[in-house]
N, C-alpha and C. Protein backbone atom coordinates (compact mmCIF):
# COMPACT_ATOMS: atom_id res chain seq x y z
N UNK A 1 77.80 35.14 58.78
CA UNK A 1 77.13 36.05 59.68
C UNK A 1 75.94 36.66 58.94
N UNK A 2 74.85 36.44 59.18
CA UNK A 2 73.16 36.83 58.54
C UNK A 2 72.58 37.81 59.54
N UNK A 3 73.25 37.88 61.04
CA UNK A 3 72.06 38.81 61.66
C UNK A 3 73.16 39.41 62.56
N UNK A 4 72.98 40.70 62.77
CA UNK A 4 73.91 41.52 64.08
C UNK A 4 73.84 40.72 65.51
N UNK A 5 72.15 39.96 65.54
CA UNK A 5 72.44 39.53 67.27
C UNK A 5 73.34 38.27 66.89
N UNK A 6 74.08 37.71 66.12
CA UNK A 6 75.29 36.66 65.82
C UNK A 6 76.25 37.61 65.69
N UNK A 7 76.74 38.88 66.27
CA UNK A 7 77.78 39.24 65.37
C UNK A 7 78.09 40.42 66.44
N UNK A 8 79.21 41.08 66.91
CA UNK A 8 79.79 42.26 67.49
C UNK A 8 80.53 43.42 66.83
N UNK A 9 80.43 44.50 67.36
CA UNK A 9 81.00 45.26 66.13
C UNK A 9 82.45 45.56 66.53
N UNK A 10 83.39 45.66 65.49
CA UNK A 10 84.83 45.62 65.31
C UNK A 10 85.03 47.41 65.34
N UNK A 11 84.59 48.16 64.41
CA UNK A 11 84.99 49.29 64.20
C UNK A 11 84.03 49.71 63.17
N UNK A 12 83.93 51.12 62.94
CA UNK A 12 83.22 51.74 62.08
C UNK A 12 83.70 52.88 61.44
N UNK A 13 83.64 52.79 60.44
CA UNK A 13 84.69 53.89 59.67
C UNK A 13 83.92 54.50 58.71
N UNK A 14 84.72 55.99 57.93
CA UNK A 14 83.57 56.27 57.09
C UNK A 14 83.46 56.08 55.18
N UNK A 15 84.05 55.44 55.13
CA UNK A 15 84.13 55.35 53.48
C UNK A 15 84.53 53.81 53.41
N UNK A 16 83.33 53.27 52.29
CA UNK A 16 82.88 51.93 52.16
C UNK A 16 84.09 51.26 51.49
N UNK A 17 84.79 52.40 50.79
CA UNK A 17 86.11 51.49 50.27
C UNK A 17 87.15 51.20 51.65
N UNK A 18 87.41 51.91 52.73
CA UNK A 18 88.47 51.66 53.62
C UNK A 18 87.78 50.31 54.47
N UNK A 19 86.40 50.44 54.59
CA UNK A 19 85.68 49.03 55.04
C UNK A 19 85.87 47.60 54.16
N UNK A 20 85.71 47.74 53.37
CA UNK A 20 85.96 46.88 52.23
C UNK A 20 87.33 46.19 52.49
N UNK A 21 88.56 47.09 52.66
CA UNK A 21 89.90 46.79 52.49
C UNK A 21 90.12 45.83 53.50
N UNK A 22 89.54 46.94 54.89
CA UNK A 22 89.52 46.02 56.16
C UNK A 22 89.01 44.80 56.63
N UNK A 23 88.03 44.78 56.07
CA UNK A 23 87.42 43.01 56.06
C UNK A 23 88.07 42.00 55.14
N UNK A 24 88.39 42.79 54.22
CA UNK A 24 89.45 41.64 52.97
C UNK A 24 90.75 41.36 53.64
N UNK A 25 91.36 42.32 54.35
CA UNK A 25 92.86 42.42 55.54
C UNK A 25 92.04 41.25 56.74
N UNK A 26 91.34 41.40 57.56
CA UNK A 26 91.03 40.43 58.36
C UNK A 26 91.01 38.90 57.81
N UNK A 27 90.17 39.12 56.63
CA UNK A 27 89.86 38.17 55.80
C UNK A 27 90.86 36.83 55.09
N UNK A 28 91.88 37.54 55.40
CA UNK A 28 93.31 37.25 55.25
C UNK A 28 94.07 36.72 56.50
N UNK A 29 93.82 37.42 57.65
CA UNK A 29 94.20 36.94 58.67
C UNK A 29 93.05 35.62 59.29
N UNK A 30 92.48 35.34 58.85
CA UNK A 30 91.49 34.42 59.55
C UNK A 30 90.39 34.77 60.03
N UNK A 31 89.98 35.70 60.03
CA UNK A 31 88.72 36.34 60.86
C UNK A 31 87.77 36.75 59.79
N UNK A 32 86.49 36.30 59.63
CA UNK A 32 85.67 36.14 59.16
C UNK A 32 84.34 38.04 59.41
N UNK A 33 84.65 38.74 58.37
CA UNK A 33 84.19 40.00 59.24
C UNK A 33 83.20 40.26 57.76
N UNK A 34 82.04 41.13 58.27
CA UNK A 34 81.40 42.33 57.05
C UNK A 34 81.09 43.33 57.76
N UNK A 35 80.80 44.14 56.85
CA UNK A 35 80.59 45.51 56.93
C UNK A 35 79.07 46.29 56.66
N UNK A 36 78.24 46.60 56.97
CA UNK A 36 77.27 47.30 56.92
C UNK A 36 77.00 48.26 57.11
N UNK A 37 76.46 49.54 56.19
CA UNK A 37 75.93 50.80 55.90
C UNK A 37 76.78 51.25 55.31
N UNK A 38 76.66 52.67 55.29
CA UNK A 38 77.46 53.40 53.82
C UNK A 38 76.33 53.85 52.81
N UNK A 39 76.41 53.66 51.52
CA UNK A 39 75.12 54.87 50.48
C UNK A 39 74.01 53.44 50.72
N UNK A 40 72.80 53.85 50.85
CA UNK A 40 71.70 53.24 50.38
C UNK A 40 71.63 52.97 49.00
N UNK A 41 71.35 52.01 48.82
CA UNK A 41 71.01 51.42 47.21
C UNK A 41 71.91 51.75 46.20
N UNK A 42 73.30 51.75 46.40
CA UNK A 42 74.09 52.64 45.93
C UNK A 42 73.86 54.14 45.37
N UNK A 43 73.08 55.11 46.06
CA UNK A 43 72.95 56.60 45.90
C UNK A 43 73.96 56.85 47.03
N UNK A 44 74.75 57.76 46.45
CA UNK A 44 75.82 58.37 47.04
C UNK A 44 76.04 60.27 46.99
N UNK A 45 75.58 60.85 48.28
CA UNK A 45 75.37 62.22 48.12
C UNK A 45 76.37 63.04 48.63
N UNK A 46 77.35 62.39 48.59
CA UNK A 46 78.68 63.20 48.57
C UNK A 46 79.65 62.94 50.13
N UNK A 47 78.73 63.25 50.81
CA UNK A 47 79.14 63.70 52.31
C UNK A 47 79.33 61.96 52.86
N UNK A 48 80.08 61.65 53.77
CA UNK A 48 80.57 60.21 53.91
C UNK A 48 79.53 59.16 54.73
N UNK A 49 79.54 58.07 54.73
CA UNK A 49 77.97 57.64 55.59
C UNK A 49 78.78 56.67 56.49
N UNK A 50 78.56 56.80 57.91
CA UNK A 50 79.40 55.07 58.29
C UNK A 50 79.49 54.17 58.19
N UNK A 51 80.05 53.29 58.21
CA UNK A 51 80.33 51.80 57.77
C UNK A 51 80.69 50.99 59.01
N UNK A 52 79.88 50.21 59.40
CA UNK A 52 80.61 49.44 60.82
C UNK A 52 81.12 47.73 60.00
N UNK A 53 81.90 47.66 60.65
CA UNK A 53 82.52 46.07 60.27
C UNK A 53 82.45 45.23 61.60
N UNK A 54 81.83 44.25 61.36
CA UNK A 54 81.22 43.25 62.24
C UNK A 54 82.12 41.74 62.10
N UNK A 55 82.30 41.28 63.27
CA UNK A 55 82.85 40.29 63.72
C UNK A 55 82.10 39.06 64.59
N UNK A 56 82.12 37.90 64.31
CA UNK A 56 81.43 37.01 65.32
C UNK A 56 82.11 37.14 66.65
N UNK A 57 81.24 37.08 67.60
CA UNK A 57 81.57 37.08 69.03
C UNK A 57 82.90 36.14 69.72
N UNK A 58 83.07 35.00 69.13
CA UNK A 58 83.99 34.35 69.35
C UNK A 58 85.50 34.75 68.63
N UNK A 59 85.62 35.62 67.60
CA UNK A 59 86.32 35.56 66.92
C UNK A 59 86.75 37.26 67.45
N UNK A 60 86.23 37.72 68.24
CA UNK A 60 86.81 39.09 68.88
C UNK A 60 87.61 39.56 69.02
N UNK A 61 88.53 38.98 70.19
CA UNK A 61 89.69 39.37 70.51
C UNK A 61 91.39 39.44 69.14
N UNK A 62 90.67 38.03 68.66
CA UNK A 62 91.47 37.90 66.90
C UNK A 62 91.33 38.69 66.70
N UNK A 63 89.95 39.39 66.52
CA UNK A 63 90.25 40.41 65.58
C UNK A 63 90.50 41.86 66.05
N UNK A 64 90.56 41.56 67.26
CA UNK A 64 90.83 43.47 67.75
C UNK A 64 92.86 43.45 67.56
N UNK A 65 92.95 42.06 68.15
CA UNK A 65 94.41 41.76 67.74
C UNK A 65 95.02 42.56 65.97
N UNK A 66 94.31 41.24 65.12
CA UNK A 66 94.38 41.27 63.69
C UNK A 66 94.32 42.91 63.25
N UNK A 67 93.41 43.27 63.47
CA UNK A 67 93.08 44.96 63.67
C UNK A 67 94.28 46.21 63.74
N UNK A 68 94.41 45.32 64.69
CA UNK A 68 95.94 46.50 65.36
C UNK A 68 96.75 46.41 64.22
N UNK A 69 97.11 45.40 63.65
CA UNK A 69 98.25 44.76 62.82
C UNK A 69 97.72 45.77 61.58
N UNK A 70 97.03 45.51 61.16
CA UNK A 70 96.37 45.98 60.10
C UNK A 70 96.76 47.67 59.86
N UNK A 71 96.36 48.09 61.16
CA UNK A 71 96.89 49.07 61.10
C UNK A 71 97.72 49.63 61.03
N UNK A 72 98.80 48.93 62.31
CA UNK A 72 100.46 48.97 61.99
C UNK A 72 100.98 48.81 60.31
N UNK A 73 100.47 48.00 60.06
CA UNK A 73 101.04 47.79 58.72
C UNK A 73 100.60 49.14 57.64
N UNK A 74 99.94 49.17 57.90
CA UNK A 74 98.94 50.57 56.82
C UNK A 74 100.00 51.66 57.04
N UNK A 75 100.68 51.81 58.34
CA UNK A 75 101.16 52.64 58.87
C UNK A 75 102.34 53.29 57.54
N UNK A 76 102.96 52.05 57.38
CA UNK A 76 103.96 51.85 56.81
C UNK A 76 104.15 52.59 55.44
N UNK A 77 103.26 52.36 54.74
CA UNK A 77 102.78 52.63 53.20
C UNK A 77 103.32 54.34 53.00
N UNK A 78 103.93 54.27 51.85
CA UNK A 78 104.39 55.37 51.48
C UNK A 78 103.66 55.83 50.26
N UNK A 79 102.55 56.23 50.31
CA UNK A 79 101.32 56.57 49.72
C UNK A 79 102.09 57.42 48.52
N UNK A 80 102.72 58.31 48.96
CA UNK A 80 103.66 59.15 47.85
C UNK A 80 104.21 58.31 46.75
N UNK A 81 104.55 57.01 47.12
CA UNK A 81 105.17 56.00 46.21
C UNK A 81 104.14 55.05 45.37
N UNK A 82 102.72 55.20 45.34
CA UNK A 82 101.24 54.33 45.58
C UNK A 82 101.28 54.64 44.27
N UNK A 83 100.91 54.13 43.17
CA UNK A 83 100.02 54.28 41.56
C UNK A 83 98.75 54.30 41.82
N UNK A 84 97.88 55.07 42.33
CA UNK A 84 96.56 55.43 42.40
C UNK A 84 95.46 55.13 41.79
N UNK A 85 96.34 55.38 40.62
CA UNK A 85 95.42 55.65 39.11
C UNK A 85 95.48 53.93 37.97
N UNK A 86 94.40 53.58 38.21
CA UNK A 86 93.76 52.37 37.10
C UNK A 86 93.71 52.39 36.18
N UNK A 87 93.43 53.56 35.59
CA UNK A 87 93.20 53.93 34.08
C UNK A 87 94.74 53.59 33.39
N UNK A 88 94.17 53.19 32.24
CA UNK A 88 95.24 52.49 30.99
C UNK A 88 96.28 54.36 30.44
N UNK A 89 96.69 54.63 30.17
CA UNK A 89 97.11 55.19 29.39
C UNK A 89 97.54 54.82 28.10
């Protein structure tokens, strides 16, 4: 996908990492998605910027499907139980 008039939008969310996740989760299910906007040039001024995630027109309904799932599943996560933290100790 190179241009929006090839492409419909799925959802738009506001932090480039939960976009990221979501197109890699589709990405997984078969559906071919990206994401556009969020910080310019990577400058980032604190406050959150939107992010829409884009889908080809044919591949829509997959993904409003795939979507749901995605979510359901997220649902699940017991964040309390999550290792957050990357750093080595």
């Amino acid at each position: 996908m190179h241009s929006d008039t090839h492409s419909v939008v799925l959802t738009t969310v506001l932090r480039e990492v939960e976009a990221a996740l979501i197109v890699a989760a589709l990405e997984e299910k078969g559906v071919i998605a990206r994401q556009s906007g969020g910080s310019v040039s990577g400058f980032k001024v604190g406050a959150p910027a939107e992010v829409t995630i884009y889908v080809r027109p044919e591949d829509h309904d997959k993904a409003v499907q795939a979507y749901a799932e995605i979510r359901e599943e997220a649902g699940h996560i017991d964040w309390s139980q999550v290792d957050l933290d990357s750093s080595e100790e």
